[in-house]
PDB file of N, CA and C in Angstrom:
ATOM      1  N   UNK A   1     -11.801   9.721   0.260  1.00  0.00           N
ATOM      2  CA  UNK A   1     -12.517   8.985  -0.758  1.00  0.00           C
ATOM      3  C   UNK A   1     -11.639   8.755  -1.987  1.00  0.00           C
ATOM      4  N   UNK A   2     -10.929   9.811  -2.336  1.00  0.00           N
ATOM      5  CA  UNK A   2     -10.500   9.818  -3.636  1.00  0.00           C
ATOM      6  C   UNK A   2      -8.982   8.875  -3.417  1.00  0.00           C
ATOM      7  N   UNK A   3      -8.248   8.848  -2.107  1.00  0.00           N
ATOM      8  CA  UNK A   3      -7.246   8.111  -2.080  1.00  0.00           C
ATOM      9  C   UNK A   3      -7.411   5.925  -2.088  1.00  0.00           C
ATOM     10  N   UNK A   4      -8.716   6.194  -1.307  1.00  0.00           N
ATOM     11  CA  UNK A   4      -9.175   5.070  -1.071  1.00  0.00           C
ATOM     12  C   UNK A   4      -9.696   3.921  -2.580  1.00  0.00           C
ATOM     13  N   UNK A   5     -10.636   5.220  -3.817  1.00  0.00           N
ATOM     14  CA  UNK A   5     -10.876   4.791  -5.093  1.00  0.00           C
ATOM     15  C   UNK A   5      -9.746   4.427  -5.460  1.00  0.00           C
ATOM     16  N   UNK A   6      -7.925   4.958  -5.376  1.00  0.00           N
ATOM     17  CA  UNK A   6      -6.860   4.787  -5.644  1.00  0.00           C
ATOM     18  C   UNK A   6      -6.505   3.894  -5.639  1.00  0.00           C
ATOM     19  N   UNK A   7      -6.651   3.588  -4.018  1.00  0.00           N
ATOM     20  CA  UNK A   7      -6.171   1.870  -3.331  1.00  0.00           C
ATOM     21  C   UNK A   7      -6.774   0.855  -3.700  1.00  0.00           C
ATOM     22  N   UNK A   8      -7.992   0.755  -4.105  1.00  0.00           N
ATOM     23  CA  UNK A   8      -9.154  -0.186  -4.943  1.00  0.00           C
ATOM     24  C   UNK A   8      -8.788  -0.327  -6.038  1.00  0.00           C
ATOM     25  N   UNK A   9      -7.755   0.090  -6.932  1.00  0.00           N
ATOM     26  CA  UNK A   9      -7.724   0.205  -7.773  1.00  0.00           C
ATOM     27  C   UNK A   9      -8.261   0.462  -8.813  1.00  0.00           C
ATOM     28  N   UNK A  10      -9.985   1.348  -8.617  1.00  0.00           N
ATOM     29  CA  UNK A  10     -10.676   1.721  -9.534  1.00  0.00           C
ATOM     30  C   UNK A  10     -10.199   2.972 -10.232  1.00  0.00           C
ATOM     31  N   UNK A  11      -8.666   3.472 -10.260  1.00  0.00           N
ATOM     32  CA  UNK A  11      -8.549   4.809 -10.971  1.00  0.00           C
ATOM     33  C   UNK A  11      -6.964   4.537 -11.008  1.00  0.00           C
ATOM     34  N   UNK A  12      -6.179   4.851 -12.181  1.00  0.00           N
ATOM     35  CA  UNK A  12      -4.884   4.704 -12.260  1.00  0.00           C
ATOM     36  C   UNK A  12      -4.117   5.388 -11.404  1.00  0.00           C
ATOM     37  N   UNK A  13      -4.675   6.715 -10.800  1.00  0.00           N
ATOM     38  CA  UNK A  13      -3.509   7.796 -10.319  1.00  0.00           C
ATOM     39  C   UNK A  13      -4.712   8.163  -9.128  1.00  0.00           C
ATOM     40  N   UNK A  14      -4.239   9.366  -8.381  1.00  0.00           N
ATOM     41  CA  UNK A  14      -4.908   9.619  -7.339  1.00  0.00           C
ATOM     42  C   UNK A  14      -5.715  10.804  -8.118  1.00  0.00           C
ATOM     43  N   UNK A  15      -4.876  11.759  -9.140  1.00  0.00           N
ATOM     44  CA  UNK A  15      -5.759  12.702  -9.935  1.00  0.00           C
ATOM     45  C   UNK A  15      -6.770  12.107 -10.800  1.00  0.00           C
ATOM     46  N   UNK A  16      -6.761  11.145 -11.647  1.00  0.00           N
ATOM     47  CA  UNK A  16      -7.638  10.537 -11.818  1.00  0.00           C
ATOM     48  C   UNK A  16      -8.928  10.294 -10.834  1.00  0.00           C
ATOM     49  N   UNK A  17      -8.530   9.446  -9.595  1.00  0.00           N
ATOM     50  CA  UNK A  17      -9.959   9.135  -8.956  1.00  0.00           C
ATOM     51  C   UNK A  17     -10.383  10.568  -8.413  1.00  0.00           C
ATOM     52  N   UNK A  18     -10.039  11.124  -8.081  1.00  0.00           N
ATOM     53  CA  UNK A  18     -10.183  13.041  -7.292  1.00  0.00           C
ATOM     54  C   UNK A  18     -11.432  13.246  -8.659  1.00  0.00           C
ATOM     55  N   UNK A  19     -11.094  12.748 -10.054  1.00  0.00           N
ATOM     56  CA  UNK A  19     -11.798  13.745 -11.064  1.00  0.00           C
ATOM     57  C   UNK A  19     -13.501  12.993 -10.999  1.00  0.00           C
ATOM     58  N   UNK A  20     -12.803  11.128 -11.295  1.00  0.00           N
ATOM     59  CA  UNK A  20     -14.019  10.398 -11.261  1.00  0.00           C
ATOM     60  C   UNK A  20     -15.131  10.292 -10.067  1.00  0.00           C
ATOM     61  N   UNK A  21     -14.564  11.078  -8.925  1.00  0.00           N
ATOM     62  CA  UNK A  21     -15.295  11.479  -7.584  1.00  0.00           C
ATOM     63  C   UNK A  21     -16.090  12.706  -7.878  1.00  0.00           C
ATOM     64  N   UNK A  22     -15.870  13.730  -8.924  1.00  0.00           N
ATOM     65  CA  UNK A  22     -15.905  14.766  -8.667  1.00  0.00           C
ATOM     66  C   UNK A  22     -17.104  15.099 -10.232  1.00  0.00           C
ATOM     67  N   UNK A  23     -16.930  13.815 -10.745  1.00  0.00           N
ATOM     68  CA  UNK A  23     -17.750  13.797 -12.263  1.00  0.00           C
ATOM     69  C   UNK A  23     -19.009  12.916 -11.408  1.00  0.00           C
ATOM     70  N   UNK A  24     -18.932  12.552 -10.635  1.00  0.00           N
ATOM     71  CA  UNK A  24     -20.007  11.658 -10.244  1.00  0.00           C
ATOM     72  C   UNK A  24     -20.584   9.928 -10.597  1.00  0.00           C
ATOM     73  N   UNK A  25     -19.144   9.722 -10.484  1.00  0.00           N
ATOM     74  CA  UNK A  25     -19.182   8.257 -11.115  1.00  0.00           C
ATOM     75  C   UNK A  25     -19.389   7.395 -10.006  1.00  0.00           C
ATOM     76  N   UNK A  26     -19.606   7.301  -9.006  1.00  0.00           N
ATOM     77  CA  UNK A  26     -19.705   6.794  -8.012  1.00  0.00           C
ATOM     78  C   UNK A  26     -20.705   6.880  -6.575  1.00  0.00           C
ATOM     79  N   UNK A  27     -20.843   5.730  -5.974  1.00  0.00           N
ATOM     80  CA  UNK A  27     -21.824   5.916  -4.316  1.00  0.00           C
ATOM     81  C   UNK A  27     -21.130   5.390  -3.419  1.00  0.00           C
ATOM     82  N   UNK A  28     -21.559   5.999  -2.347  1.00  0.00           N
ATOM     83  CA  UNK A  28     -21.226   5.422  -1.296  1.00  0.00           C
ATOM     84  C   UNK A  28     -22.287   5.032  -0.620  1.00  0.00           C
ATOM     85  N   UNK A  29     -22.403   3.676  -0.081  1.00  0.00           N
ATOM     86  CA  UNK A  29     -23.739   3.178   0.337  1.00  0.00           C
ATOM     87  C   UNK A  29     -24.930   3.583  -0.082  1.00  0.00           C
ATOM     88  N   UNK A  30     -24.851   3.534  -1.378  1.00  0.00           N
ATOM     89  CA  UNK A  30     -25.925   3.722  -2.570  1.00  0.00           C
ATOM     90  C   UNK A  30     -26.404   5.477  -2.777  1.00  0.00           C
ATOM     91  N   UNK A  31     -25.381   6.548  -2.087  1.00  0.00           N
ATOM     92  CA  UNK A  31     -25.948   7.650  -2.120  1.00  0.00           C
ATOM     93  C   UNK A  31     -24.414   7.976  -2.836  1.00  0.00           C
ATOM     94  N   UNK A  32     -24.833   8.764  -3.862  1.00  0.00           N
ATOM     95  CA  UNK A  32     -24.191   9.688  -4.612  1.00  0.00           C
ATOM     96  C   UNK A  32     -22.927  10.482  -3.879  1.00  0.00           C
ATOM     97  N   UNK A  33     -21.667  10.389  -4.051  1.00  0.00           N
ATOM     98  CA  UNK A  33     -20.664  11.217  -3.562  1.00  0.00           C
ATOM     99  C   UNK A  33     -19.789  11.596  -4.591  1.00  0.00           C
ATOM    100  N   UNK A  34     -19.898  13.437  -4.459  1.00  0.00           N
ATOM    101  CA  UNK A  34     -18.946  14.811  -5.305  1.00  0.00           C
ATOM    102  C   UNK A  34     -17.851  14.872  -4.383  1.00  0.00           C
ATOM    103  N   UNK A  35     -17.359  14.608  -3.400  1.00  0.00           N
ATOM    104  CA  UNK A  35     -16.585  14.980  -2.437  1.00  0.00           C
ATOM    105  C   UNK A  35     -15.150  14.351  -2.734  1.00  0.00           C
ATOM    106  N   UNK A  36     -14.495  14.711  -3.090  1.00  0.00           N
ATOM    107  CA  UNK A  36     -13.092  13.250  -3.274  1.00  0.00           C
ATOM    108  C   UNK A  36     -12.466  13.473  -1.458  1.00  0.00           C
ATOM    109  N   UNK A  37     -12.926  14.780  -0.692  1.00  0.00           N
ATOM    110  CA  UNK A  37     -12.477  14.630   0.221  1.00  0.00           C
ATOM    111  C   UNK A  37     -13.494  13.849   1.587  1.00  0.00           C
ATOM    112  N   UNK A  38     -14.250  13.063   1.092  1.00  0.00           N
ATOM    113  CA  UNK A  38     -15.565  12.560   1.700  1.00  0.00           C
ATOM    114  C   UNK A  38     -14.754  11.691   3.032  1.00  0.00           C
ATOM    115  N   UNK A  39     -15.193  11.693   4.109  1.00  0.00           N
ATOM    116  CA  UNK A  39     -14.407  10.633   4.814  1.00  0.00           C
ATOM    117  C   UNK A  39     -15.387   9.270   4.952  1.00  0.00           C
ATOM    118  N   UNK A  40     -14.582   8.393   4.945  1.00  0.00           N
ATOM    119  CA  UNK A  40     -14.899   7.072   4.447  1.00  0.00           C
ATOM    120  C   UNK A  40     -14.795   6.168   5.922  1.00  0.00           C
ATOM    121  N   UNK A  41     -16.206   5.271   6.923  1.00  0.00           N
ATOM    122  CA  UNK A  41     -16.499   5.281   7.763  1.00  0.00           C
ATOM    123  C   UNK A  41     -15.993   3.474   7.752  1.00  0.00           C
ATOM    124  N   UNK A  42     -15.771   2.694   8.469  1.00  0.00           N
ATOM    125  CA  UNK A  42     -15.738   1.157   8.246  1.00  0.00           C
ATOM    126  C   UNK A  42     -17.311   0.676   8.071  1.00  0.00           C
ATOM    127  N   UNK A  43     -16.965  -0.545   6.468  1.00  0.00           N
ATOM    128  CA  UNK A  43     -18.257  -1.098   6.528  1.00  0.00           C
ATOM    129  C   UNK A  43     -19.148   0.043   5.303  1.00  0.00           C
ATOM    130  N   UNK A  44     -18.205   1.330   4.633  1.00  0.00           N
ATOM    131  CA  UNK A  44     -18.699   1.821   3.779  1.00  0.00           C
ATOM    132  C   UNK A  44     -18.450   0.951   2.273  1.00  0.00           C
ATOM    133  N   UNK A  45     -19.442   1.027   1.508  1.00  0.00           N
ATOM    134  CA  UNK A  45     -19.622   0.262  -0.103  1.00  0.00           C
ATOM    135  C   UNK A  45     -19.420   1.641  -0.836  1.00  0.00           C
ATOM    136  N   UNK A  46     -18.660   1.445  -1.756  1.00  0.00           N
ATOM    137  CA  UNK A  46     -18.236   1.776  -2.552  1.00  0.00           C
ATOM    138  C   UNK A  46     -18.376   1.456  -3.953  1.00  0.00           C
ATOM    139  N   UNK A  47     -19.562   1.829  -4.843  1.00  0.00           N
ATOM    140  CA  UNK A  47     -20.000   0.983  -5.964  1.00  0.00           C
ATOM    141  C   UNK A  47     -19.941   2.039  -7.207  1.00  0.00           C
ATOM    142  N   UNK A  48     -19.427   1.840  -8.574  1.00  0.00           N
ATOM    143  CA  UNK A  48     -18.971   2.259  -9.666  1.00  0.00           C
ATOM    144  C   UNK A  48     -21.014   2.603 -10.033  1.00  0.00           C
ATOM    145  N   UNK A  49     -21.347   3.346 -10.742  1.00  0.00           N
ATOM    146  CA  UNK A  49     -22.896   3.657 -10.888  1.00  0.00           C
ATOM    147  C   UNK A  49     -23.068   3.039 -12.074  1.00  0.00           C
ATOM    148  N   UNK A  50     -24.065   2.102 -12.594  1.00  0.00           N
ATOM    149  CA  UNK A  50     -24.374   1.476 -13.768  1.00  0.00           C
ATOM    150  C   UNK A  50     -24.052   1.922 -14.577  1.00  0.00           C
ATOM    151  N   UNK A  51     -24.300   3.856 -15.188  1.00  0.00           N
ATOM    152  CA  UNK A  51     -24.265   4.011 -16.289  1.00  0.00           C
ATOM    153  C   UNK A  51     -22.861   4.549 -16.708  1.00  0.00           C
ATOM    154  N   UNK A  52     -22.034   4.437 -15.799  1.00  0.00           N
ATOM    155  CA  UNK A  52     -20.080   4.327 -15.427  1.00  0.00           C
ATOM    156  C   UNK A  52     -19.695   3.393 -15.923  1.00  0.00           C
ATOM    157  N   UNK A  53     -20.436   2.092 -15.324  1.00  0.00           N
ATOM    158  CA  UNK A  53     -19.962   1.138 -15.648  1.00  0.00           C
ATOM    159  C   UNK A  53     -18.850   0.805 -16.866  1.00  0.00           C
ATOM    160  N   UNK A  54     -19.696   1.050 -17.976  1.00  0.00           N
ATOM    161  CA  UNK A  54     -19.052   0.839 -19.509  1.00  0.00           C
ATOM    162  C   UNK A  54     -17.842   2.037 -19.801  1.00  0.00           C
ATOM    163  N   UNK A  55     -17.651   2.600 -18.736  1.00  0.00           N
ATOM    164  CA  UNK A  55     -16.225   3.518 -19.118  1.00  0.00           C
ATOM    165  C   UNK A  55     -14.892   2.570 -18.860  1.00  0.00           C
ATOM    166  N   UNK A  56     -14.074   3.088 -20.457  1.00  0.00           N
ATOM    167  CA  UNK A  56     -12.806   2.212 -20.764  1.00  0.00           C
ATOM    168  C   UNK A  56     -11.696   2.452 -19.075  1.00  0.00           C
ATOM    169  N   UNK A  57     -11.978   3.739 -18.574  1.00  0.00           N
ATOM    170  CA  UNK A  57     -10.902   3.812 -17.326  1.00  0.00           C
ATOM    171  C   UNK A  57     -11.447   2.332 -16.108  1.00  0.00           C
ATOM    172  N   UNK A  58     -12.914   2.059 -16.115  1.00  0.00           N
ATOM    173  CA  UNK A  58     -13.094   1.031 -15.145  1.00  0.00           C
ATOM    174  C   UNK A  58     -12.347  -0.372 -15.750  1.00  0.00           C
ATOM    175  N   UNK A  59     -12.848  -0.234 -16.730  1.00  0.00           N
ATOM    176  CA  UNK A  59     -12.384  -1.581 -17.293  1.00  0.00           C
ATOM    177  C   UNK A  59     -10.966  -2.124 -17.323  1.00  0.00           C
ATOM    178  N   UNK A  60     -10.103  -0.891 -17.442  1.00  0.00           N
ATOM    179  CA  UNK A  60      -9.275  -1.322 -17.621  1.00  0.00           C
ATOM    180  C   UNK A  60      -8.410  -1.239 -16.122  1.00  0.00           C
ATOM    181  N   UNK A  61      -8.954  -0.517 -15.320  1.00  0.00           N
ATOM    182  CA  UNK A  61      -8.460  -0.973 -13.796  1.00  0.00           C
ATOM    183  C   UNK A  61      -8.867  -1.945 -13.388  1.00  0.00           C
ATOM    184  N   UNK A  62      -9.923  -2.997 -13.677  1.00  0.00           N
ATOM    185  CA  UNK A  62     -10.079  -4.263 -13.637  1.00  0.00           C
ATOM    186  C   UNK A  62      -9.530  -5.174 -13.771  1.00  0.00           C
ATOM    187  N   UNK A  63      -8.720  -4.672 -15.265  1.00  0.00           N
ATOM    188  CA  UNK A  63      -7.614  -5.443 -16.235  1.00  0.00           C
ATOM    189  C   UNK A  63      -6.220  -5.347 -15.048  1.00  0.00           C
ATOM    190  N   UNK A  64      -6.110  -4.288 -14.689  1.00  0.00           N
ATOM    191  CA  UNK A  64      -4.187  -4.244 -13.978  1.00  0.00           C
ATOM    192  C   UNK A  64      -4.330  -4.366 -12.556  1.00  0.00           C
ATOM    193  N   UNK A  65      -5.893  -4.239 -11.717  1.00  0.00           N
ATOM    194  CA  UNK A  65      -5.579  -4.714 -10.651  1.00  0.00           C
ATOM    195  C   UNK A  65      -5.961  -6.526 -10.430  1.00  0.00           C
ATOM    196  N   UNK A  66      -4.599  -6.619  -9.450  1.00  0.00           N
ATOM    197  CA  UNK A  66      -4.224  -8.079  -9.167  1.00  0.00           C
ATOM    198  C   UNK A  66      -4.696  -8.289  -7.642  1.00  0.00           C
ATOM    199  N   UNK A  67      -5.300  -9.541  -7.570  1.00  0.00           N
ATOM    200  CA  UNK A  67      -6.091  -9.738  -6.088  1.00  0.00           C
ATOM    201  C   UNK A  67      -4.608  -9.584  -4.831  1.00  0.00           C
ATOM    202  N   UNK A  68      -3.790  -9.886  -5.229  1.00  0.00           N
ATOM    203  CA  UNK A  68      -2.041  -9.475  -4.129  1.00  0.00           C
ATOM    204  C   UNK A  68      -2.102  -8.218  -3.486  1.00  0.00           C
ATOM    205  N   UNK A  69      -2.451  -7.184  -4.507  1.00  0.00           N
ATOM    206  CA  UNK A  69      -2.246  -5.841  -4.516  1.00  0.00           C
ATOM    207  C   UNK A  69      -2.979  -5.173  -3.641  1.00  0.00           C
ATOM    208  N   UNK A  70      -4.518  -5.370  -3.163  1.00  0.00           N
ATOM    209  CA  UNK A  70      -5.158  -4.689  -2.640  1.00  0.00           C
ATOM    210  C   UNK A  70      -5.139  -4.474  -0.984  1.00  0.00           C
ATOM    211  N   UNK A  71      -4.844  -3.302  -0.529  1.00  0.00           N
ATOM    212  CA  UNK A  71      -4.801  -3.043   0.552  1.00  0.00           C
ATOM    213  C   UNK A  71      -5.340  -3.822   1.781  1.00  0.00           C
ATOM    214  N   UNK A  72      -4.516  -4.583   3.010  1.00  0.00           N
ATOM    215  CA  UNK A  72      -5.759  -5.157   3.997  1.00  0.00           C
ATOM    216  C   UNK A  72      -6.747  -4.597   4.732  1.00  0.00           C
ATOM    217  N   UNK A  73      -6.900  -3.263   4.080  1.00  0.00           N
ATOM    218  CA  UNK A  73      -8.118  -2.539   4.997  1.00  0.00           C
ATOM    219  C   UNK A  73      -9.334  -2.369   3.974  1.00  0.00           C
ATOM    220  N   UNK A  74      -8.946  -3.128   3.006  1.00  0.00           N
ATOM    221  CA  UNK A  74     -10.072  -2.779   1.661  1.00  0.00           C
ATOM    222  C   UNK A  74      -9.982  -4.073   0.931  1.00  0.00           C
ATOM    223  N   UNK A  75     -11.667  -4.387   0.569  1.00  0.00           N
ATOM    224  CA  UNK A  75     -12.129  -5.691  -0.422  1.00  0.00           C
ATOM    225  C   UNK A  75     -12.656  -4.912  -1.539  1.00  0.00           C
ATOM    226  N   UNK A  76     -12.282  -6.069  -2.599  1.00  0.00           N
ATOM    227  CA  UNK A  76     -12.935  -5.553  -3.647  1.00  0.00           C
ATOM    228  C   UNK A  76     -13.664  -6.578  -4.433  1.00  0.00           C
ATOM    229  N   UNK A  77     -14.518  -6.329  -4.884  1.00  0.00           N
ATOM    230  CA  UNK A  77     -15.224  -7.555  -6.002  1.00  0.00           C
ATOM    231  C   UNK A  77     -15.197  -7.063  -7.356  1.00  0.00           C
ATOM    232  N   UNK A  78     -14.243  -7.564  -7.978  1.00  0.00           N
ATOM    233  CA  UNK A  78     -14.180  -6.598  -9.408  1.00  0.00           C
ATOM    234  C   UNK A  78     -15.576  -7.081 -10.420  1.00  0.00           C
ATOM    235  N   UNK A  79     -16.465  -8.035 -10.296  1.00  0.00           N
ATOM    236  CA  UNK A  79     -17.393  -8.384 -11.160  1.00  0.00           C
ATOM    237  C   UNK A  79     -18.308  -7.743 -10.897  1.00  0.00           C
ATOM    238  N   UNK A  80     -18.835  -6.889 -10.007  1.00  0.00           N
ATOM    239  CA  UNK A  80     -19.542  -5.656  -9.826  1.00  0.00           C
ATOM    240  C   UNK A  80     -19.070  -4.752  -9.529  1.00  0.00           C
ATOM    241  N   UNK A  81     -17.667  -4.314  -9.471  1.00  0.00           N
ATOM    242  CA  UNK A  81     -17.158  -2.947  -9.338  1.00  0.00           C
ATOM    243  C   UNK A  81     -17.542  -2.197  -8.086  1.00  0.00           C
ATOM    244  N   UNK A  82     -17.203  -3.300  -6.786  1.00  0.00           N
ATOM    245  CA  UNK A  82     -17.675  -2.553  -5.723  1.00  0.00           C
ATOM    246  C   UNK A  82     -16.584  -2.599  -4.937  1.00  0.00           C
ATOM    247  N   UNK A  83     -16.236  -2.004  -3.822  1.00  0.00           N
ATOM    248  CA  UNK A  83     -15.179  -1.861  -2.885  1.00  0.00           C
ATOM    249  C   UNK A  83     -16.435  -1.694  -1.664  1.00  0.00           C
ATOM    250  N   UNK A  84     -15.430  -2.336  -0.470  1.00  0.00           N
ATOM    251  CA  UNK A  84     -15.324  -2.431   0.991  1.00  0.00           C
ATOM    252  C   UNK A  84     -14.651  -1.469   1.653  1.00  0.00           C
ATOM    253  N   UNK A  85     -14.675  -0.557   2.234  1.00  0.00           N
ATOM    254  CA  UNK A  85     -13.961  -0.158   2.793  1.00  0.00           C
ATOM    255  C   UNK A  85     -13.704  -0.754   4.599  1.00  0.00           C
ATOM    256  N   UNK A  86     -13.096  -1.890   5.298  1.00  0.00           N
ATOM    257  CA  UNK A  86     -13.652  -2.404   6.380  1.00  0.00           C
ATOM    258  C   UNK A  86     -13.257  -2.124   7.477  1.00  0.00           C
ATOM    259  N   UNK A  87     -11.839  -1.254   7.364  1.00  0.00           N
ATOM    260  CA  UNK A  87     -11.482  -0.610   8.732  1.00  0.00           C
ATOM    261  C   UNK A  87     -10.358   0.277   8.439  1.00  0.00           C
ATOM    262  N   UNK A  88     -10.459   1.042   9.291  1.00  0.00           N
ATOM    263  CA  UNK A  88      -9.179   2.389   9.147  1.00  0.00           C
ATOM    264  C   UNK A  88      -7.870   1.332   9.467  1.00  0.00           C
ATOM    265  N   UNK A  89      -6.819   2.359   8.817  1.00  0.00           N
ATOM    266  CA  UNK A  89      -5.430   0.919   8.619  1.00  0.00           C
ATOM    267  C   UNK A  89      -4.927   1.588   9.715  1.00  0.00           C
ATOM    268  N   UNK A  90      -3.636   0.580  10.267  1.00  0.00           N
ATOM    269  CA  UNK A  90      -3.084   0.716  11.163  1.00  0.00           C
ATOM    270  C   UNK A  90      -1.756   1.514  10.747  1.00  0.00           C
ATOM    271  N   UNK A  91      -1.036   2.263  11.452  1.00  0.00           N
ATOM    272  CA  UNK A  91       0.028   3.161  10.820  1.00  0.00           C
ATOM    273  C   UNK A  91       0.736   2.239  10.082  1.00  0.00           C
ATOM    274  N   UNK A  92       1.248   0.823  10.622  1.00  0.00           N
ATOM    275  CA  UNK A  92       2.270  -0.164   9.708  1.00  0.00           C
ATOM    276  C   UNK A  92       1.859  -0.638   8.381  1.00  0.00           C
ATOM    277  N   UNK A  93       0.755  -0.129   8.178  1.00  0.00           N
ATOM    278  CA  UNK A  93      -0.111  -1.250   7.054  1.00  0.00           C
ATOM    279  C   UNK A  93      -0.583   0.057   5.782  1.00  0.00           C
ATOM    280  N   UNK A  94       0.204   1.508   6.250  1.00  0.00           N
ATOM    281  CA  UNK A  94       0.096   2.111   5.433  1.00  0.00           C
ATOM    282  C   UNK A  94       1.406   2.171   4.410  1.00  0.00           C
ATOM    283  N   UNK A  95       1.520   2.466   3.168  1.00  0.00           N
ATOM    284  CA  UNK A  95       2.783   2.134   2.665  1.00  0.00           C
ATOM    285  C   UNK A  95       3.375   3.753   2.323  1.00  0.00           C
ATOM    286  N   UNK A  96       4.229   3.973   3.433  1.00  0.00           N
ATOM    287  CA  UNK A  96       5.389   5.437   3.330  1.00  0.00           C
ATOM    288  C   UNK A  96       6.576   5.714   2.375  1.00  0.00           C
ATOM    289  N   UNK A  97       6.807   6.238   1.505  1.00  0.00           N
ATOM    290  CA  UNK A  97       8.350   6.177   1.081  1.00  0.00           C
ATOM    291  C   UNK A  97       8.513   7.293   1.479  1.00  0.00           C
ATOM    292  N   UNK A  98       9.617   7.881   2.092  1.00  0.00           N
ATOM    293  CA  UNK A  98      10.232   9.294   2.801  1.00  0.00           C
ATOM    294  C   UNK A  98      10.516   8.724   4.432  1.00  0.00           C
ATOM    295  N   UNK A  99      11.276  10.004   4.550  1.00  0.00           N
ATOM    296  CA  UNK A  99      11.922  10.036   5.994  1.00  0.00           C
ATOM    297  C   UNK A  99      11.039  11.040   6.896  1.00  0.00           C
ATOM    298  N   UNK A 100      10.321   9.787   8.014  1.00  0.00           N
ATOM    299  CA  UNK A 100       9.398  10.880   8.456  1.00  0.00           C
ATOM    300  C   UNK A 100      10.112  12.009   9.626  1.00  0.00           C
ATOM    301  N   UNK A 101      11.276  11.619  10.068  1.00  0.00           N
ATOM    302  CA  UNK A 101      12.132  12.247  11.116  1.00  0.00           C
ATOM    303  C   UNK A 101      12.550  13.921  10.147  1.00  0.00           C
ATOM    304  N   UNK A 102      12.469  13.586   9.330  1.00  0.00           N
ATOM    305  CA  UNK A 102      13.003  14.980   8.271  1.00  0.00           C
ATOM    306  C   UNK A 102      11.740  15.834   8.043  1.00  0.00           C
ATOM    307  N   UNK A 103      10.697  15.314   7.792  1.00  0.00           N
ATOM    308  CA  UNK A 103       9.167  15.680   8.306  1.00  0.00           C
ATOM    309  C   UNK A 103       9.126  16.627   8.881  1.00  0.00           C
ATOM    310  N   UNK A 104       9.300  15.697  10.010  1.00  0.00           N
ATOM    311  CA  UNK A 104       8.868  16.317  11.783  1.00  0.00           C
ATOM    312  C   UNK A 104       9.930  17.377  12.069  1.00  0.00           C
ATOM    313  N   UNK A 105      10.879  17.350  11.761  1.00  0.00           N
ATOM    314  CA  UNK A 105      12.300  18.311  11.361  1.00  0.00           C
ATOM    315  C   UNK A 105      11.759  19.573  10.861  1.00  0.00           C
ATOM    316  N   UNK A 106      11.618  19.644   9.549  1.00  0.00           N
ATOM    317  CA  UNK A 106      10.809  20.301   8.803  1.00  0.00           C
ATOM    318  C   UNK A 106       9.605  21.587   9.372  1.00  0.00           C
ATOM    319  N   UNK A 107       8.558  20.753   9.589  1.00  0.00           N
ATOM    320  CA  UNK A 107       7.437  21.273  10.212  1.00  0.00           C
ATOM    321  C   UNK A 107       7.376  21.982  11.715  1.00  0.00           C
ATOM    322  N   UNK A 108       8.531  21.311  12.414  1.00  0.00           N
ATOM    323  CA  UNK A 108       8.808  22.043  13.722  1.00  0.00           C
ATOM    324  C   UNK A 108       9.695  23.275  13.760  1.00  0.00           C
ATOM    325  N   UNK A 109       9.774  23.864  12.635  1.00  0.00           N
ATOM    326  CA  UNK A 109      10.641  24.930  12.503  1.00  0.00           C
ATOM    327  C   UNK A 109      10.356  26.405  12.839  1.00  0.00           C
TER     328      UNK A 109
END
């Protein structure tokens, strides 16, 4: 949940959305979610709660996210502050920086 608020661009950082998940600023298909670790199903809504609304952090992720930017596994409608979540991404369509061979290196030790 809390990576996904990230990708929507409703929260500047990932600690940020983790907190605004966790303050209760948000639903998922109109029911209340504390969970930033909530798993997020295709076809889940994602809506900012009215009385959120008027917080300067929404607004201004409104302001810096650009329609280019948003993930192809996620819609957003910024004039109601809602997100799509519409399908789990495909490994290519996630964006990696690191060497995953050093990873797998790593962890098999």
């Amino acid at each position: 949940m809390d990576n996904t608020l990230y990708r929507l661009g409703l929260a500047p950082s990932r600690k940020s959305a983790r907190q605004l998940v966790l303050h209760r600023h948000l639903t998922v298909n109109d029911k209340v979610v504390d969970r930033p670790s909530y798993l997020l199903k295709s076809g889940d809504v994602i809506r900012v709660r009215e009385g959120s609304k008027k917080l300067p952090i929404f607004h201004d992720a409104m302001k810096r996210m650009k329609d280019n930017m948003l993930m192809p596994w996620l819609s957003l409608d910024k004039a109601s502050m809602t997100g799509t979540y519409l399908k789990s991404p495909e490994r290519e369509e996630v964006p990696f920086i690191g060497n995953e061979q050093l990873i797998v290196e790593l962890y098999s030790k």
